[in-house]
PDB file of N, CA and C in Angstrom:
ATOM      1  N   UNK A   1       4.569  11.002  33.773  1.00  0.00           N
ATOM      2  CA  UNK A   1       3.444  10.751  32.889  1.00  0.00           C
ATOM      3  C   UNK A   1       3.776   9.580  31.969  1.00  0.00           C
ATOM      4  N   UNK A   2       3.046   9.046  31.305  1.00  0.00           N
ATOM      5  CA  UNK A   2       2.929   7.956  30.642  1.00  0.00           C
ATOM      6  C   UNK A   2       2.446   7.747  29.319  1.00  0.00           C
ATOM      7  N   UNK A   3       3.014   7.361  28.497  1.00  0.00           N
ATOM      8  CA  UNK A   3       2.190   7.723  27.016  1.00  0.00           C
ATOM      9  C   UNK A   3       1.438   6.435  26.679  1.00  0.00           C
ATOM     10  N   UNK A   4      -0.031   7.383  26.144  1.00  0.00           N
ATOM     11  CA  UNK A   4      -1.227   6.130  26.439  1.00  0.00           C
ATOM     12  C   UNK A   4      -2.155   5.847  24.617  1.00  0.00           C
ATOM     13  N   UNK A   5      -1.651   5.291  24.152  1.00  0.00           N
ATOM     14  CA  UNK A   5      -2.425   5.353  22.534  1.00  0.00           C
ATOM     15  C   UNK A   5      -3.918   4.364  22.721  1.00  0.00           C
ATOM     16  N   UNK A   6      -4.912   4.732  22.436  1.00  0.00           N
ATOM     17  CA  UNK A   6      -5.911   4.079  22.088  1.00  0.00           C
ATOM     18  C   UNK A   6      -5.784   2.676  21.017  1.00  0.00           C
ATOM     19  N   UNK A   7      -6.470   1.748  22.108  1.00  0.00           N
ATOM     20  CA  UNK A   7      -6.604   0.455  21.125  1.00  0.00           C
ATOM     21  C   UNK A   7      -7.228   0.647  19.806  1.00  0.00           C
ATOM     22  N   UNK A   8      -7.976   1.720  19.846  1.00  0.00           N
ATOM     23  CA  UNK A   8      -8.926   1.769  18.496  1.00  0.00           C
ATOM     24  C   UNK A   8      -8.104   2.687  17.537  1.00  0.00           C
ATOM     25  N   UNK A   9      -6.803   3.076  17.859  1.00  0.00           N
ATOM     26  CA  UNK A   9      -5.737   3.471  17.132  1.00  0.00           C
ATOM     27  C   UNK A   9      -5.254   2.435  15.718  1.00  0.00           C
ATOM     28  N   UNK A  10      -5.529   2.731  14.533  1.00  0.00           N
ATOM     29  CA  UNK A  10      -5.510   2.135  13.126  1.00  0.00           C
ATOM     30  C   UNK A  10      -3.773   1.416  13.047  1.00  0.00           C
ATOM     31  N   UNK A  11      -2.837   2.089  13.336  1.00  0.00           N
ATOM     32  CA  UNK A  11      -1.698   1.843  13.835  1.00  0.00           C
ATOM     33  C   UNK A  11      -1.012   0.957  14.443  1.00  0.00           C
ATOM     34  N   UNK A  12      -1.869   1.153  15.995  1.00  0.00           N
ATOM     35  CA  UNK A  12      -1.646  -0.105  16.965  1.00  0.00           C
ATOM     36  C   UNK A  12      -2.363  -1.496  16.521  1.00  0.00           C
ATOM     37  N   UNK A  13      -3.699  -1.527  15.954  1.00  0.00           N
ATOM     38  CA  UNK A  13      -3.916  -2.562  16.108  1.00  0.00           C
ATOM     39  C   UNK A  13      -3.219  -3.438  14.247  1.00  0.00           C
ATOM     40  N   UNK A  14      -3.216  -2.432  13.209  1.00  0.00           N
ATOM     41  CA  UNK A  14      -2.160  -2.844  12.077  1.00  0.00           C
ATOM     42  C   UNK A  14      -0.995  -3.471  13.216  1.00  0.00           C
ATOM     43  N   UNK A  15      -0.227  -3.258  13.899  1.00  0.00           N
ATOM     44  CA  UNK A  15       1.113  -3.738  14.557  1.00  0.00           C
ATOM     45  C   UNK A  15       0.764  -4.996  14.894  1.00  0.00           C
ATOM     46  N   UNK A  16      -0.524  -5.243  15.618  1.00  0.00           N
ATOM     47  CA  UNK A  16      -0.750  -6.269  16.135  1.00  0.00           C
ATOM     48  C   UNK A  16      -1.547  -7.303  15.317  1.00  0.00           C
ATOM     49  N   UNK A  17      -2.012  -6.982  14.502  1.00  0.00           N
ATOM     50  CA  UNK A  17      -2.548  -8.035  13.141  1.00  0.00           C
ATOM     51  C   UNK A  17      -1.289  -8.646  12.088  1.00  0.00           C
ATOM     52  N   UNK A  18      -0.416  -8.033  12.264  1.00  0.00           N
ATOM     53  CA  UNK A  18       0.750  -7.892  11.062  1.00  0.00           C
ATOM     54  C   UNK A  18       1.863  -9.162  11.805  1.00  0.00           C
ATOM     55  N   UNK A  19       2.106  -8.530  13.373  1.00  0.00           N
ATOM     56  CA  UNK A  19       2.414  -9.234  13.723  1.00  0.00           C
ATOM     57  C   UNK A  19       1.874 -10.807  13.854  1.00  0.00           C
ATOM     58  N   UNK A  20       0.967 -11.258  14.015  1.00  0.00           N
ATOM     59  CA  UNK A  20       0.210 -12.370  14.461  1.00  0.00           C
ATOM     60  C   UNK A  20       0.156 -12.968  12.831  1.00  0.00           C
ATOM     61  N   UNK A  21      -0.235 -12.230  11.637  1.00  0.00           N
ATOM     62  CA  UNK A  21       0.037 -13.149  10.897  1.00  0.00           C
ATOM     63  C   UNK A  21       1.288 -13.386  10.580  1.00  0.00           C
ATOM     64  N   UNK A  22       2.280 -12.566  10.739  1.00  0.00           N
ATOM     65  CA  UNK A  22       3.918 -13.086  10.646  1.00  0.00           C
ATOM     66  C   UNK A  22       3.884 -14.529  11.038  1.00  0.00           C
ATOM     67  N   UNK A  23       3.491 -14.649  12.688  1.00  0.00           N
ATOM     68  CA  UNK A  23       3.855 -15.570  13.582  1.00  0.00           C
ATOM     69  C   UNK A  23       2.606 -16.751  12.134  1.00  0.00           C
ATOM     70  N   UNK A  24       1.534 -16.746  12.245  1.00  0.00           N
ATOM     71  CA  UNK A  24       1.288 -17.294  11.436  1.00  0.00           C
ATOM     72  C   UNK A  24       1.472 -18.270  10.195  1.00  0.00           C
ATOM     73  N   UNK A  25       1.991 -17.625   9.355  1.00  0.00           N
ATOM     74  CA  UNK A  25       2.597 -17.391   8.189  1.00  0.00           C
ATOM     75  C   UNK A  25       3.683 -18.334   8.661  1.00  0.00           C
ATOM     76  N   UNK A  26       4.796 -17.970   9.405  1.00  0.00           N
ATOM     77  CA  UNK A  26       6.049 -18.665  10.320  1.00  0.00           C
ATOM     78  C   UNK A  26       5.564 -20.272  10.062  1.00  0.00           C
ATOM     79  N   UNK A  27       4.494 -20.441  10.822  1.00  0.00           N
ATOM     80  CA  UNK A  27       4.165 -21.661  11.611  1.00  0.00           C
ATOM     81  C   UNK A  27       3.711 -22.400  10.373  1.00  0.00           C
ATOM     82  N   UNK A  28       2.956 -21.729   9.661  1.00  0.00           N
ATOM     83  CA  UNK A  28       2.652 -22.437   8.066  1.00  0.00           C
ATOM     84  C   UNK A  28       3.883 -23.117   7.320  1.00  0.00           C
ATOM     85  N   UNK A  29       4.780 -22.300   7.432  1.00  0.00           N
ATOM     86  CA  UNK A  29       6.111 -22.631   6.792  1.00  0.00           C
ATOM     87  C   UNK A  29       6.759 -23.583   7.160  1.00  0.00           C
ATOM     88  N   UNK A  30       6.536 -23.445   8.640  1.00  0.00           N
ATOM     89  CA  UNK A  30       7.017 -24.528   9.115  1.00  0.00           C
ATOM     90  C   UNK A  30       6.405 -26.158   9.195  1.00  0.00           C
ATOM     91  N   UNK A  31       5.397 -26.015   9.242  1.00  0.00           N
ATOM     92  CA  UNK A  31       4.408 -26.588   9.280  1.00  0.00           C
ATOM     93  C   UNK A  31       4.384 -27.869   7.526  1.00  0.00           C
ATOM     94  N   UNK A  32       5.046 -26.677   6.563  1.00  0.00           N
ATOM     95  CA  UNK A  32       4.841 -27.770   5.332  1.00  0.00           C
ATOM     96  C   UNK A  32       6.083 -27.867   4.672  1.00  0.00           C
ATOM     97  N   UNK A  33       7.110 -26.817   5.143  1.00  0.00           N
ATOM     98  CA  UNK A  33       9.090 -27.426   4.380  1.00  0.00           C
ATOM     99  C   UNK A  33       9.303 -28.748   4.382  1.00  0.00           C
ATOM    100  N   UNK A  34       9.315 -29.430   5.233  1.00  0.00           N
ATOM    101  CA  UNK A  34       9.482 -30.585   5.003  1.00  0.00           C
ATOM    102  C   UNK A  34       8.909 -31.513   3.904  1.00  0.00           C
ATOM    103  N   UNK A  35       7.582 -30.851   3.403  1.00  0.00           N
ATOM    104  CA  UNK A  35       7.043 -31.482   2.426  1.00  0.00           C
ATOM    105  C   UNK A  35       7.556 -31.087   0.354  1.00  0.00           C
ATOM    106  N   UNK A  36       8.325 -30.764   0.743  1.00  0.00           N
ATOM    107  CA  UNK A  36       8.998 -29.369  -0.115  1.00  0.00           C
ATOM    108  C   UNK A  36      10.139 -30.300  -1.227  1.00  0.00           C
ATOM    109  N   UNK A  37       9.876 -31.416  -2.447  1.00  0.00           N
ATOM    110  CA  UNK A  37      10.749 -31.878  -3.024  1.00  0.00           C
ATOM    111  C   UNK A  37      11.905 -31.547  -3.134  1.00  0.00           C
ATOM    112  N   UNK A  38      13.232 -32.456  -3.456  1.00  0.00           N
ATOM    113  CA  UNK A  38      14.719 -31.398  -4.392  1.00  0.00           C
ATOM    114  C   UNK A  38      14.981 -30.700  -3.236  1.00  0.00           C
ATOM    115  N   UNK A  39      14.500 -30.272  -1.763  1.00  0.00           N
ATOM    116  CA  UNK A  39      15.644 -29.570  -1.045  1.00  0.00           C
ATOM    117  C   UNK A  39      16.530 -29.569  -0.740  1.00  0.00           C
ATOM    118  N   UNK A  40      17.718 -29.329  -0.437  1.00  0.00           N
ATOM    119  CA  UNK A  40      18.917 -29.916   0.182  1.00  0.00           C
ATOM    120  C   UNK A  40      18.666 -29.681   1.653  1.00  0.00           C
ATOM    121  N   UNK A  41      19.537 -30.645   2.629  1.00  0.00           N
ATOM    122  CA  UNK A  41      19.200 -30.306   4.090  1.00  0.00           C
ATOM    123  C   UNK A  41      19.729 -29.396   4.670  1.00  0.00           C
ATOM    124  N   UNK A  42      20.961 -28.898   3.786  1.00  0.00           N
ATOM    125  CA  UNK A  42      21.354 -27.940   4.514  1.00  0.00           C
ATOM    126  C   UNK A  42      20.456 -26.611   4.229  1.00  0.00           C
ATOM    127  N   UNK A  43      19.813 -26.742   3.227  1.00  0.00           N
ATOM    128  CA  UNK A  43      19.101 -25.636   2.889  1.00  0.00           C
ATOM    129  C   UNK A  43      17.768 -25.090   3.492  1.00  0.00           C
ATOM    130  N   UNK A  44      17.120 -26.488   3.843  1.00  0.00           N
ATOM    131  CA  UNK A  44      15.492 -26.718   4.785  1.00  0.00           C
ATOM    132  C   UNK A  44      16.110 -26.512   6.330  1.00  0.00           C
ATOM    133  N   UNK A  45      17.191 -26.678   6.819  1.00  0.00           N
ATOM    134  CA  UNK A  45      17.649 -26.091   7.853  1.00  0.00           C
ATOM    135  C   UNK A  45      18.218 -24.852   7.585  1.00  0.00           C
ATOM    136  N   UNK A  46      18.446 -24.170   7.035  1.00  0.00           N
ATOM    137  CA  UNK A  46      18.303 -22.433   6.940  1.00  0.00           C
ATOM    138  C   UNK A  46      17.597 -21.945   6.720  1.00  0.00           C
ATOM    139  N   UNK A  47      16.267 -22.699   5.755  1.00  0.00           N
ATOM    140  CA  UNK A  47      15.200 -21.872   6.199  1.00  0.00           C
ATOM    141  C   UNK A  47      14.446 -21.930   7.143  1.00  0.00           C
ATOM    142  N   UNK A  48      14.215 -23.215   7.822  1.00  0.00           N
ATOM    143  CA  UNK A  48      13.850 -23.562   9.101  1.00  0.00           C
ATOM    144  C   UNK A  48      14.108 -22.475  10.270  1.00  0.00           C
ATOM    145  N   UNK A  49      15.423 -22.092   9.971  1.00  0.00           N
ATOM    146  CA  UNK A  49      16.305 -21.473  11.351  1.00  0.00           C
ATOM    147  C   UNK A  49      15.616 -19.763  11.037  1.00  0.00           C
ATOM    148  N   UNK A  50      15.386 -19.303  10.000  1.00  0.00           N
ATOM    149  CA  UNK A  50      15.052 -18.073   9.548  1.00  0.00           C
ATOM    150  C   UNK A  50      13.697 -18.035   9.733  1.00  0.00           C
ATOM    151  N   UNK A  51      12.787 -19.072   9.782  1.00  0.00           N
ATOM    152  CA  UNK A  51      11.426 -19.008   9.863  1.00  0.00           C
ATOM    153  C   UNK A  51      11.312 -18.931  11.872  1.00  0.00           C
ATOM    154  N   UNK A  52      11.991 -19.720  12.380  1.00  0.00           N
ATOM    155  CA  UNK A  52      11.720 -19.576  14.012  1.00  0.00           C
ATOM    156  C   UNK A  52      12.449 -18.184  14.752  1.00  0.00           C
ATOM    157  N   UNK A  53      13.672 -17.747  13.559  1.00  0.00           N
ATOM    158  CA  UNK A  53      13.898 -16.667  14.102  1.00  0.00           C
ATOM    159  C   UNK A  53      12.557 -15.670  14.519  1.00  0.00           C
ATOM    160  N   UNK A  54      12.304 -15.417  12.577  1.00  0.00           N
ATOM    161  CA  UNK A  54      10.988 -14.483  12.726  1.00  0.00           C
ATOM    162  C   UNK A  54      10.012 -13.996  13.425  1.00  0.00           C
ATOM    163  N   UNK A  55       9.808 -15.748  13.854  1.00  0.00           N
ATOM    164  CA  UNK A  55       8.524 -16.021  14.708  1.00  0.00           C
ATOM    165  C   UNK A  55       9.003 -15.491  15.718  1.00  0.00           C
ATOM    166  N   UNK A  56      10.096 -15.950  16.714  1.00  0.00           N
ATOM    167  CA  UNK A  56      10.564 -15.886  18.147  1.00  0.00           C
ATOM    168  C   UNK A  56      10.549 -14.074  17.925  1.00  0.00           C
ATOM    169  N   UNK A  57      11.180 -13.354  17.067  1.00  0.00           N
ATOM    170  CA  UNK A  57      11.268 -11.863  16.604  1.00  0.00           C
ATOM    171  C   UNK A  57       9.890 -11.059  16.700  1.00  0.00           C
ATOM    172  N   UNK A  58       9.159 -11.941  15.914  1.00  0.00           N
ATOM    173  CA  UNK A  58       7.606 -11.278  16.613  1.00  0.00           C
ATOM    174  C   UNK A  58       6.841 -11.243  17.577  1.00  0.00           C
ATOM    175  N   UNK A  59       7.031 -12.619  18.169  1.00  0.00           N
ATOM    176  CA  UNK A  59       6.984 -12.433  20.029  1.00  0.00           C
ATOM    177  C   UNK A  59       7.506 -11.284  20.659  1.00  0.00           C
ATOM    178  N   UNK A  60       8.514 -11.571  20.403  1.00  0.00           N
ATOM    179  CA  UNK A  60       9.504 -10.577  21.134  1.00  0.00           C
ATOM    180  C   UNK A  60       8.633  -8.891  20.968  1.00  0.00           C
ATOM    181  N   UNK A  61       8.358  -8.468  20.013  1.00  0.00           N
ATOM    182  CA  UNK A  61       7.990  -7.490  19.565  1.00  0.00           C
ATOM    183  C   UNK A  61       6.620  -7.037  20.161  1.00  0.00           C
ATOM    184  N   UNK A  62       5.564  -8.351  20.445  1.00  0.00           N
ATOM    185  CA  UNK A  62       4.577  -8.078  21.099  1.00  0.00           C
ATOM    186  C   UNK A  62       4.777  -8.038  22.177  1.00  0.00           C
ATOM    187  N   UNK A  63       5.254  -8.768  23.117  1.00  0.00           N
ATOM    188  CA  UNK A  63       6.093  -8.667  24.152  1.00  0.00           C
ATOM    189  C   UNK A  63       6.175  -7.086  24.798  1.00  0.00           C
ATOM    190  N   UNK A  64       7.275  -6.613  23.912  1.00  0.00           N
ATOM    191  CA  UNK A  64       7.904  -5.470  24.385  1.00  0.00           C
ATOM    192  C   UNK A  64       6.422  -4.590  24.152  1.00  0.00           C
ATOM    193  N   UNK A  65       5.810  -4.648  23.320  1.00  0.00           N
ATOM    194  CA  UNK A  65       4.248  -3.743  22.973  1.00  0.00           C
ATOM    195  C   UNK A  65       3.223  -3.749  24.221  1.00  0.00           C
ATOM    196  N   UNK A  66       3.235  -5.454  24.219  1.00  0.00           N
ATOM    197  CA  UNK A  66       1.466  -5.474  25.239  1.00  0.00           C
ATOM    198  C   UNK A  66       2.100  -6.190  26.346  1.00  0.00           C
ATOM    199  N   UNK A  67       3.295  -6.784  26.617  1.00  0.00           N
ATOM    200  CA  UNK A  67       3.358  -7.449  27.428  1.00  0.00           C
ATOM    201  C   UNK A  67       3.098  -9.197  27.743  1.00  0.00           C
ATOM    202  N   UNK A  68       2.228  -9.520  28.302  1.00  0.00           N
ATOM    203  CA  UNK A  68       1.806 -11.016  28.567  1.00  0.00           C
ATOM    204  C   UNK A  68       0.619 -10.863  27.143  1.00  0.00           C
ATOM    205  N   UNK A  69       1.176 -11.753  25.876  1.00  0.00           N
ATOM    206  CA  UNK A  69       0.144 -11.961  25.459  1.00  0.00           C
ATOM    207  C   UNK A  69       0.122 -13.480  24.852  1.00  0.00           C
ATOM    208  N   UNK A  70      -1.044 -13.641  23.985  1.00  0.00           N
ATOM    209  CA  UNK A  70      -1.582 -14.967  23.648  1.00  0.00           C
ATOM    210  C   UNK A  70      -0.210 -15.727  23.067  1.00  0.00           C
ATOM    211  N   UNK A  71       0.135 -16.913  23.333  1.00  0.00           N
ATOM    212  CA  UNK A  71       1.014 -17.871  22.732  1.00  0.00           C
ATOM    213  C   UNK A  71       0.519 -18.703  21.872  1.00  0.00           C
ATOM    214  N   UNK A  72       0.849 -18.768  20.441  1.00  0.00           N
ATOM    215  CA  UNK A  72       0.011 -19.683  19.806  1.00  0.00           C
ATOM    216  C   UNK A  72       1.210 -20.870  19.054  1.00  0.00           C
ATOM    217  N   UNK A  73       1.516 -21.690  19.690  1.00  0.00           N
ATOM    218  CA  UNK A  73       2.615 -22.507  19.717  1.00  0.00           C
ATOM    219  C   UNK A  73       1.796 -23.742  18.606  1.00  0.00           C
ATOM    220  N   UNK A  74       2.749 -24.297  17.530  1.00  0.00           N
ATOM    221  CA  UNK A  74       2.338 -24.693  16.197  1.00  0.00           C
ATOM    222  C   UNK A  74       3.195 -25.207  15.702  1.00  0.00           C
ATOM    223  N   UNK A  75       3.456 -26.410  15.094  1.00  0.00           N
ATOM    224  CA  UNK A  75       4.456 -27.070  14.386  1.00  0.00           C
ATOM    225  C   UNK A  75       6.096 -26.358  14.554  1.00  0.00           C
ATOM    226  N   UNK A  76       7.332 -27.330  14.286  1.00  0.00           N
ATOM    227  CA  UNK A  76       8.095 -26.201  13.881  1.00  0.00           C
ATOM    228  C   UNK A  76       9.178 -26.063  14.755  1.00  0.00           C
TER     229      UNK A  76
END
């Protein structure tokens, strides 16, 4: 047998909104550090590296959830 949760489950689809704005959010970040006065480089490259983790982390996560889903590839 197989365990089957409804899409219209409050739960599942929170997982999948939460996730997507993570990835979001990610791509924003990435999208404007560079514009970011006074950084040091070593510093805009650690957060850089922590922001694509995330992102790549929330793939991963939908991934393992739904399988083949939407790629929304964005600065970064």
């Amino acid at each position: 047998s197989s365990l089957s949760i409804p899409s219209s489950d409050a739960a599942v689809t929170n997982l999948w909104l939460n996730l997507y704005n993570g990835i979001e959010r990610a791509n924003m970040f990435l999208e404007q550090i560079d514009n970011v006065p006074g950084m040091s480089d070593k510093s805009r490259l650690q957060y850089k590296s922590e922001a694509r983790f995330l992102r790549a982390f929330y793939y991963f996560t939908l991934v393992q959830c739904w399988g083949d889903v939407p790629f929304r590839p964005r600065g970064g």
